[in-house]
Protein backbone atom coordinates (compact mmCIF):
# COMPACT_ATOMS: atom_id res chain seq x y z
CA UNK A 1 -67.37 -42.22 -25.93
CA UNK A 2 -64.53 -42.75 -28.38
CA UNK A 3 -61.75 -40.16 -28.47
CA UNK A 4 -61.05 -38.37 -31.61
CA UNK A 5 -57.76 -39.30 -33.73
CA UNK A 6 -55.23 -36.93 -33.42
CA UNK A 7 -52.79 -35.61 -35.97
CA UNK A 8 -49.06 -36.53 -35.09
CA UNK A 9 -47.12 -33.43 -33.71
CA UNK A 10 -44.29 -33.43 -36.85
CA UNK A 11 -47.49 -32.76 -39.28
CA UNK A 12 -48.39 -30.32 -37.10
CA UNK A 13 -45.35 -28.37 -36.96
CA UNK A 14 -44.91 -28.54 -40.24
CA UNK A 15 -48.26 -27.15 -41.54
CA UNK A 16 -47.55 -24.41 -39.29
CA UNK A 17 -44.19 -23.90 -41.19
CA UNK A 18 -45.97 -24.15 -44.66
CA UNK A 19 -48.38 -21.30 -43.85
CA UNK A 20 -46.19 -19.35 -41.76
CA UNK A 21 -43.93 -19.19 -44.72
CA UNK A 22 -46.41 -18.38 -47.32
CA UNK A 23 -47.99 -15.85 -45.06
CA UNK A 24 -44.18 -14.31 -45.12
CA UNK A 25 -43.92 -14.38 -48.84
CA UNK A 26 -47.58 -12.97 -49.54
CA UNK A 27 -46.71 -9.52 -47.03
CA UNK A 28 -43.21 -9.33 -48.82
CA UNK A 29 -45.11 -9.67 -52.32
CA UNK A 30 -47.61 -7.18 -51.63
CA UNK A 31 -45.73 -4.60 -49.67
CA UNK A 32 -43.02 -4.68 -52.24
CA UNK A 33 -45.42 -5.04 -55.44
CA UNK A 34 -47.10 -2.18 -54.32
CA UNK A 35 -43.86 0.36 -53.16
CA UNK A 36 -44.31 3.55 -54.50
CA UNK A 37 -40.92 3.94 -53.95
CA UNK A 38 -39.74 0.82 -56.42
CA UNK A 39 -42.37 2.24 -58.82
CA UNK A 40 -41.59 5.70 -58.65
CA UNK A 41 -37.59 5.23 -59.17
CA UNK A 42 -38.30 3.07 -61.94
CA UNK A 43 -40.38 5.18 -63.93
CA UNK A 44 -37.88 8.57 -63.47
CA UNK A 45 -35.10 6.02 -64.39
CA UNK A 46 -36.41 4.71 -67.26
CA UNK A 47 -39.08 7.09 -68.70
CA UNK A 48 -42.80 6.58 -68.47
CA UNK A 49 -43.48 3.62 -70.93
CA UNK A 50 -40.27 1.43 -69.83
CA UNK A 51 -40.62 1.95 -66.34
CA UNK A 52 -44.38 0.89 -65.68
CA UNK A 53 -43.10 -2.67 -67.84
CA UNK A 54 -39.90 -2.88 -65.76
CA UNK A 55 -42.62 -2.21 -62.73
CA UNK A 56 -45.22 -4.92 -63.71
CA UNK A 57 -42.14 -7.46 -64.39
CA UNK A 58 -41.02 -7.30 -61.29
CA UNK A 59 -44.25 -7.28 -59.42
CA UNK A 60 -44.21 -10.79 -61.35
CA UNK A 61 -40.73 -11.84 -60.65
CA UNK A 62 -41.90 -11.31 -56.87
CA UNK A 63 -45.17 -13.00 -57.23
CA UNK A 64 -42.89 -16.05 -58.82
CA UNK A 65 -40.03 -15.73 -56.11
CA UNK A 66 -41.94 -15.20 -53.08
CA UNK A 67 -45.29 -17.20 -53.52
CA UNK A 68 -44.33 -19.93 -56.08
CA UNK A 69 -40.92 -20.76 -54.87
């Protein structure tokens, strides 16, 4: 029986470094996307109609900072 080929360890390590990381940046994206904290200040701050676009801009800036980097 042959043995099966093995991936070198430094691929390895770094796959787990590649998802690790984007498993980081997802849970920062959607736990700060989603604050109802962030939203809420935004909207008394800057009135109804400025504050949800200041809201979905940033859920964007996040989504292009944290998952896109």
């Amino acid at each position: 029986m042959e043995a099966l080929p093995t991936v070198p360890i430094e691929q390895q390590i770094g796959v787990v470094v590649i998802l690790g990381l984007f498993i980081c940046g997802y849970c920062a994206f959607f736990f700060l996307g989603r604050s109802e904290k962030i939203r809420k200040r935004l909207l008394d701050g800057l009135g109804p109609r400025a504050g949800a676009i200041h809201h979905i801009t940033l859920q964007k800036l996040l989504l292009r900072l944290l998952l896109a980097g």
